[in-house]
Protein backbone atom coordinates (compact mmCIF):
# COMPACT_ATOMS: atom_id res chain seq x y z
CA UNK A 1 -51.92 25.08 156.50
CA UNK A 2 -49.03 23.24 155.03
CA UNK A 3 -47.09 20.31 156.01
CA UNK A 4 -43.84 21.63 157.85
CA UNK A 5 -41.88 19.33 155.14
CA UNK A 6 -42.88 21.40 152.28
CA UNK A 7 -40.79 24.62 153.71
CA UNK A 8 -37.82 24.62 151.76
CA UNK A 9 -34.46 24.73 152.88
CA UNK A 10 -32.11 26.79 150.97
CA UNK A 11 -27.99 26.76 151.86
CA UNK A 12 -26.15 29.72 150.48
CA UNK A 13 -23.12 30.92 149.35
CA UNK A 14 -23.39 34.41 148.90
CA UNK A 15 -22.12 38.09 150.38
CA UNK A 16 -24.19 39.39 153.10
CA UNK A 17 -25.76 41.64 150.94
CA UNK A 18 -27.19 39.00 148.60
CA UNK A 19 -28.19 36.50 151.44
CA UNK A 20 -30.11 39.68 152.31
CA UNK A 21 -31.61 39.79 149.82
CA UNK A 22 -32.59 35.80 149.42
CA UNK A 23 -33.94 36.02 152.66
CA UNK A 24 -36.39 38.85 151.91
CA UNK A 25 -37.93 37.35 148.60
CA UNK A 26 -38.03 33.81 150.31
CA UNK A 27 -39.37 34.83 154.24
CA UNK A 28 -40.13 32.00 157.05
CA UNK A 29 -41.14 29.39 157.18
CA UNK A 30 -38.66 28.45 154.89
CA UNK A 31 -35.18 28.61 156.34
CA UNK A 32 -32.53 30.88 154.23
CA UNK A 33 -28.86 30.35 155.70
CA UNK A 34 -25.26 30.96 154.37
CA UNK A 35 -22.32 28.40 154.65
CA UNK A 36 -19.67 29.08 156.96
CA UNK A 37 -16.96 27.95 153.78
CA UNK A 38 -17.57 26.95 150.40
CA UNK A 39 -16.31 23.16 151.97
CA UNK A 40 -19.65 23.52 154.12
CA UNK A 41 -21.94 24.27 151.29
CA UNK A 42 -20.22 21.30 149.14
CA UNK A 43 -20.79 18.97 152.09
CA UNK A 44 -24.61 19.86 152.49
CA UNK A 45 -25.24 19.43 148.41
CA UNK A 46 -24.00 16.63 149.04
CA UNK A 47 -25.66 14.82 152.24
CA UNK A 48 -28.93 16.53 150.76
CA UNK A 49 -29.42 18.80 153.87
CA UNK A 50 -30.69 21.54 151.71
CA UNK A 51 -33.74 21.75 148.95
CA UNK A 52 -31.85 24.64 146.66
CA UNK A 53 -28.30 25.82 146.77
CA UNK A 54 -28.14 29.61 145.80
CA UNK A 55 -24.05 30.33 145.05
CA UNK A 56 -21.67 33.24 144.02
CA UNK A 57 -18.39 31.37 143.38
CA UNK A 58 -16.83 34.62 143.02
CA UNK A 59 -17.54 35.48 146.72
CA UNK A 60 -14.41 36.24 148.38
CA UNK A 61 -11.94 36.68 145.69
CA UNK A 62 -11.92 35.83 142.09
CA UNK A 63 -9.25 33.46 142.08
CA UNK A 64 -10.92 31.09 144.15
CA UNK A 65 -14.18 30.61 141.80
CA UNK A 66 -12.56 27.86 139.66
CA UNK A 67 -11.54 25.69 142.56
CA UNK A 68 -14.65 26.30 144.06
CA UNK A 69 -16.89 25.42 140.58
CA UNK A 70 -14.36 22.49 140.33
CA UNK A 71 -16.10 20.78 143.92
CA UNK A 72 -19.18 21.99 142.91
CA UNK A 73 -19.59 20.70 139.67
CA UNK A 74 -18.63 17.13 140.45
CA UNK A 75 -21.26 17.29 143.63
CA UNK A 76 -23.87 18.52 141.25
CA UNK A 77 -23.15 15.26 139.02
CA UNK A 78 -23.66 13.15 142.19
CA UNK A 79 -26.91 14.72 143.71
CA UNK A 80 -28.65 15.79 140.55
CA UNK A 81 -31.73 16.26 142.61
CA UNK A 82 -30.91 19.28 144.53
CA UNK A 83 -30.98 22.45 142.27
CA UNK A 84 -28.05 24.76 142.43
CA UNK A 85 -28.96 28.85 141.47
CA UNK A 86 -26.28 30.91 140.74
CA UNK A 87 -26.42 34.52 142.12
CA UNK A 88 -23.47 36.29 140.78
CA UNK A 89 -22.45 40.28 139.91
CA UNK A 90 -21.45 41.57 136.08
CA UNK A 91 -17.65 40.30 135.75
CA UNK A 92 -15.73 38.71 133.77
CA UNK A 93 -14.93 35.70 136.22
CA UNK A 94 -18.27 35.48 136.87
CA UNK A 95 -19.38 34.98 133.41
CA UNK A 96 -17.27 32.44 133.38
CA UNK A 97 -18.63 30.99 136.51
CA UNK A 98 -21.79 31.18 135.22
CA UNK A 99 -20.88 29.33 132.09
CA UNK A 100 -19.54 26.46 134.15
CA UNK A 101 -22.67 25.87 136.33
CA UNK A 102 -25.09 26.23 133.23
CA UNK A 103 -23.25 23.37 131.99
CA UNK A 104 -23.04 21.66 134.86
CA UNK A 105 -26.89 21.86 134.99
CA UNK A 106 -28.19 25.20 136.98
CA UNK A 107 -31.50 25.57 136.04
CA UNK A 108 -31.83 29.79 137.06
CA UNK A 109 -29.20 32.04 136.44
CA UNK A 110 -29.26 35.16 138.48
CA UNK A 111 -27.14 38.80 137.76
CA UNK A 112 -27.00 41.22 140.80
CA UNK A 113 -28.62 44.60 140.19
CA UNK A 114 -30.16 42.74 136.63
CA UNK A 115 -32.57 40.43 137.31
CA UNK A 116 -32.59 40.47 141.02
CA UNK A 117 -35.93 42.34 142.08
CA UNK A 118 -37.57 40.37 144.59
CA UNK A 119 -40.66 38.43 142.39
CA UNK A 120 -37.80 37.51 140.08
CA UNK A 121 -35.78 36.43 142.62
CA UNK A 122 -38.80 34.31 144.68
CA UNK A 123 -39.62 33.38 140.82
CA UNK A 124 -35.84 31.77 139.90
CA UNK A 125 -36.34 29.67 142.96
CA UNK A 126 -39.87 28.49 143.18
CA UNK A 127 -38.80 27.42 139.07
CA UNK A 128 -35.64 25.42 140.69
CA UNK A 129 -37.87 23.53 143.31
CA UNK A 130 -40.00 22.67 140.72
CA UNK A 131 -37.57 20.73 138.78
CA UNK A 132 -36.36 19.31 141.57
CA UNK A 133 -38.61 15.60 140.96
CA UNK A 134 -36.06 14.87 137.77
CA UNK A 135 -33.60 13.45 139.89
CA UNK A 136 -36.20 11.06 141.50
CA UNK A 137 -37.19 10.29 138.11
CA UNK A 138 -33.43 9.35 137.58
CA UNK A 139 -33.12 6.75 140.31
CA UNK A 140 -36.11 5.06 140.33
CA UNK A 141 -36.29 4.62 136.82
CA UNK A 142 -32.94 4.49 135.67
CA UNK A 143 -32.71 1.58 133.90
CA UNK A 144 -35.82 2.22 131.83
CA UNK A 145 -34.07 5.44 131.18
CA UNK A 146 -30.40 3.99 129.80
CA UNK A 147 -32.74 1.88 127.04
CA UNK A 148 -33.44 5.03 125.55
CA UNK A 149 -31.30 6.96 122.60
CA UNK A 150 -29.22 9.99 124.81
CA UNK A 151 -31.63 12.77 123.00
CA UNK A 152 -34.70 11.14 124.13
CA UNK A 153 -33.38 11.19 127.97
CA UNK A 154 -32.05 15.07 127.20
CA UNK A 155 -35.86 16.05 126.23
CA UNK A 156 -37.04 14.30 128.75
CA UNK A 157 -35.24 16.01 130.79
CA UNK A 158 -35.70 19.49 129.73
CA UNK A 159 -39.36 18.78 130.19
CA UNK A 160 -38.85 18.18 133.24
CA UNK A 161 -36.39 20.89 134.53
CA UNK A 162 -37.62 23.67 132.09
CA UNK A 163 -41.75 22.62 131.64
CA UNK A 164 -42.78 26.20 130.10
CA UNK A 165 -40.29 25.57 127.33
CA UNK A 166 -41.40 22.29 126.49
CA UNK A 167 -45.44 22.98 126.19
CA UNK A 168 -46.24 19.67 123.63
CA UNK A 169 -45.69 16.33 122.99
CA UNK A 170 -44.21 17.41 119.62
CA UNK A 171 -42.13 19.90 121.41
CA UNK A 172 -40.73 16.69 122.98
CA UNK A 173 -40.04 14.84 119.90
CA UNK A 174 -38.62 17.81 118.44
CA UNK A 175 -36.48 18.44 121.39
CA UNK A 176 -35.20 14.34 120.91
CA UNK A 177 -34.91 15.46 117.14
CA UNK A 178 -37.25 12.68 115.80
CA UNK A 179 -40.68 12.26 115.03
CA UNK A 180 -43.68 12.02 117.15
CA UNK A 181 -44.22 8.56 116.47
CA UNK A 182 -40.69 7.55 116.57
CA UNK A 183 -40.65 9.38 119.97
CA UNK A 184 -43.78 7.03 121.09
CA UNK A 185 -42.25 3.73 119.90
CA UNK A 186 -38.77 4.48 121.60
CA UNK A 187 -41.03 4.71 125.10
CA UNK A 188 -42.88 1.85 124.34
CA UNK A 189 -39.92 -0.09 123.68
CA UNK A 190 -38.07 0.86 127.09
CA UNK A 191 -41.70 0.47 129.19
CA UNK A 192 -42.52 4.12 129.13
CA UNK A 193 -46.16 5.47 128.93
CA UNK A 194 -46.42 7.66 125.80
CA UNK A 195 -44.95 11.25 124.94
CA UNK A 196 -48.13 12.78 126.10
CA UNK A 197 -48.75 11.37 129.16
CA UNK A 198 -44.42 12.19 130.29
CA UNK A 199 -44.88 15.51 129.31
CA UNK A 200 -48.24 15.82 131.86
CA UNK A 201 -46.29 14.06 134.53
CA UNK A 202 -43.24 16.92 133.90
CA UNK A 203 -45.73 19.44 134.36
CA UNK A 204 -47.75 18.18 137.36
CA UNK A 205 -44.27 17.77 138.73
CA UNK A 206 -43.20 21.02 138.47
CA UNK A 207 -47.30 22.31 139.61
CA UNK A 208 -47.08 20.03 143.02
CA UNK A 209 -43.76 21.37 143.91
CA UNK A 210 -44.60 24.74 143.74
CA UNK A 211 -48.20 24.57 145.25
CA UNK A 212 -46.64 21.96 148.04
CA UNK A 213 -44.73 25.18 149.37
CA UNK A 214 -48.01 26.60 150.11
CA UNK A 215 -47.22 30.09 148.87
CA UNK A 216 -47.57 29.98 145.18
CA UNK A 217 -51.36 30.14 144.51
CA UNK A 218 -52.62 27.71 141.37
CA UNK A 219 -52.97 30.66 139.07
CA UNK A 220 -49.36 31.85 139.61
CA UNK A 221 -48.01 28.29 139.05
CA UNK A 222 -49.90 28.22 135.88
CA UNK A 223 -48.10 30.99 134.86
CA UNK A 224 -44.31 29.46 136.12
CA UNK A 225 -44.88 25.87 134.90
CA UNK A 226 -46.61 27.14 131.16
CA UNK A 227 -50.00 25.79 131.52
CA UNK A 228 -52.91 27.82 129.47
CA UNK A 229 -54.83 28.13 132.26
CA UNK A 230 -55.22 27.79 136.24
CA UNK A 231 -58.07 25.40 134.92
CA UNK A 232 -55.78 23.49 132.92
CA UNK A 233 -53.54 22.93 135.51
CA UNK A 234 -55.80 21.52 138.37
CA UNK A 235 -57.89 19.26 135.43
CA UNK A 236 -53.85 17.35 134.47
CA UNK A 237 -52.69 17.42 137.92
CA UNK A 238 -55.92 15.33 138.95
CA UNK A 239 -55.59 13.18 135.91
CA UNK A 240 -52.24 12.30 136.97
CA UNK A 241 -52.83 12.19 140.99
CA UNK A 242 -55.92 12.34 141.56
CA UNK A 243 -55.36 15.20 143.82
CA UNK A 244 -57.17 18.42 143.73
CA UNK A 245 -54.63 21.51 144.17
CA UNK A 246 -56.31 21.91 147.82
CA UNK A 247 -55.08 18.90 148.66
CA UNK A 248 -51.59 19.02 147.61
CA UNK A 249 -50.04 20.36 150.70
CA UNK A 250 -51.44 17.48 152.63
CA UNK A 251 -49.48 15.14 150.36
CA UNK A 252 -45.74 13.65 150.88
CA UNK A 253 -43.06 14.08 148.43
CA UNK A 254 -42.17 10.46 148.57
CA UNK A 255 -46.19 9.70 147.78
CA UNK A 256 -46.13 11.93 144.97
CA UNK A 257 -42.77 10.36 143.87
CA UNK A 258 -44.09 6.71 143.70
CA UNK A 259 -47.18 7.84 142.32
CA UNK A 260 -45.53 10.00 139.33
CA UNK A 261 -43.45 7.35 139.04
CA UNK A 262 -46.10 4.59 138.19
CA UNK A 263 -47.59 6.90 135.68
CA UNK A 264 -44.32 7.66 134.01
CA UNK A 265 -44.63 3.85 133.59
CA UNK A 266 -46.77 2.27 129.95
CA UNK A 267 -49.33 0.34 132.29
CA UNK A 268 -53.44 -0.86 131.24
CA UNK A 269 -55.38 2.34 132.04
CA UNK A 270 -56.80 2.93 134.94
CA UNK A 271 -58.60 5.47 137.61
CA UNK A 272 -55.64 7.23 139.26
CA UNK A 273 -54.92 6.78 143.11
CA UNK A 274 -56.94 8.99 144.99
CA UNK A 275 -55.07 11.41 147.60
CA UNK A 276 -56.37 9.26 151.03
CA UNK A 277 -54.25 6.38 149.58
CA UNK A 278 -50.90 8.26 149.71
């Protein structure tokens, strides 16, 4: 059974009938609320009460949405580690809602009555808790991270918040628009372990999230995070933990934190931690 801390906690902002449907494609034991104000939902990005924020600016009245993306966007800046999903109708204001949280960082864009069908829905969010280790990343290797050239920390990110996009190490140096081996010397340089080995840990990121849930089955998260195989996936994710996918809803988040976190780190080889050490 999973651990009671892998049920996510998602904090809405959305008209009944989209919190509706939220709460359908994401069913107990997770916990699927709305915001009493816009304020409220602000307040709990913030303080980190919530795993994924699922917002329709537009809720209410159209000429509220910029005020509203105006809070928003500098609380996303803040708490980069909570994912924000926005859930909006076909409008003009909400395009351009949409086109201020994309660059504010949302990492699943959803349109009412598009793209909305249950799987997709339960899909959009299981990617957004998935990329939710980046901003762990962030803080507990920030300074490693300002030694590197601004495109190198952008790919590293995308790998990290979008891993199906990003399925090779040269996809990585082509996503920091230099060479493989310039890629590999730039890590080196600021203590990093090599492109390969960051682009497994972005992967087995994404993987642990989704299996920690303990409703996505291994073959399924295959399929989210871009891995060839169910196969493939369990062979990385015990290179890099040393956890079989069995075993991954026994497992903190903060233990799978420090541990990605040491193999992000260029270190002498050696056996991974097993599980029992966590």
């Amino acid at each position: 059974m999973p651990d009671p801390s892998a049920r996510v906690i998602i904090r809405c902002y959305l008209s009944p009938q989209s919190l509706a449907r939220v709460q359908h494609a994401f069913p107990p034991p997770h916990c699927v609320g709305n915001a009493s104000t816009w304020g409220a939902l602000v307040s709990d990005l913030h303080h980190r009460r919530c795993d994924v924020a699922i917002v329709d600016p537009c809720v209410g009245g159209d000429h509220r949405a910029q005020s509203r993306l105006n809070a928003l966007t500098q609380t996303m800046a803040l708490v980069p580690s909570v994912p924000v999903i926005g859930y909006v109708s076909v409008t003009a204001s909400a395009i351009r809602a949409v086109q201020a949280l994309v660059r504010s960082g949302a990492p699943e864009i959803v349109i009412r009555g598009v793209d909305d069908t249950l799987d997709a829905l339960a899909g959009a969010i299981h990617r957004a808790v998935a990329t939710c280790g980046w901003g762990g990343v962030v803080s507990t290797l920030d300074a490693r991270l300002h030694a590197l050239p601004v495109p190198i920390v952008s790919a590293i990110q995308a790998a990290f918040t979008h891993p199906e996009r990003v399925r090779s190490a040269s996809d990585l140096a082509a996503a920091a628009r230099m060479t493989r081996r310039s890629l590999d010397r730039w890590l080196a340089r600021a203590g990093f372990s090599p492109a390969r080995t960051v682009l497994s840990c972005a992967r087995v990121n994404a993987a642990f999230h989704l299996l920690a849930e303990g409703r996505v089955r291994v073959a399924e998260a295959a399929l989210l995070v871009g891995y060839a195989s169910s196969r493939s996936l369990t062979r990385e994710l015990g290179a890099i933990t040393g956890c079989a996918a069995s075993e991954v809803t026994r497992v903190s988040r903060d233990a799978f934190a420090a541990t990605l976190g040491r193999r992000l780190v260029r270190r002498r080889p050696s056996a991974p931690a097993a599980c029992s050490s966590y």
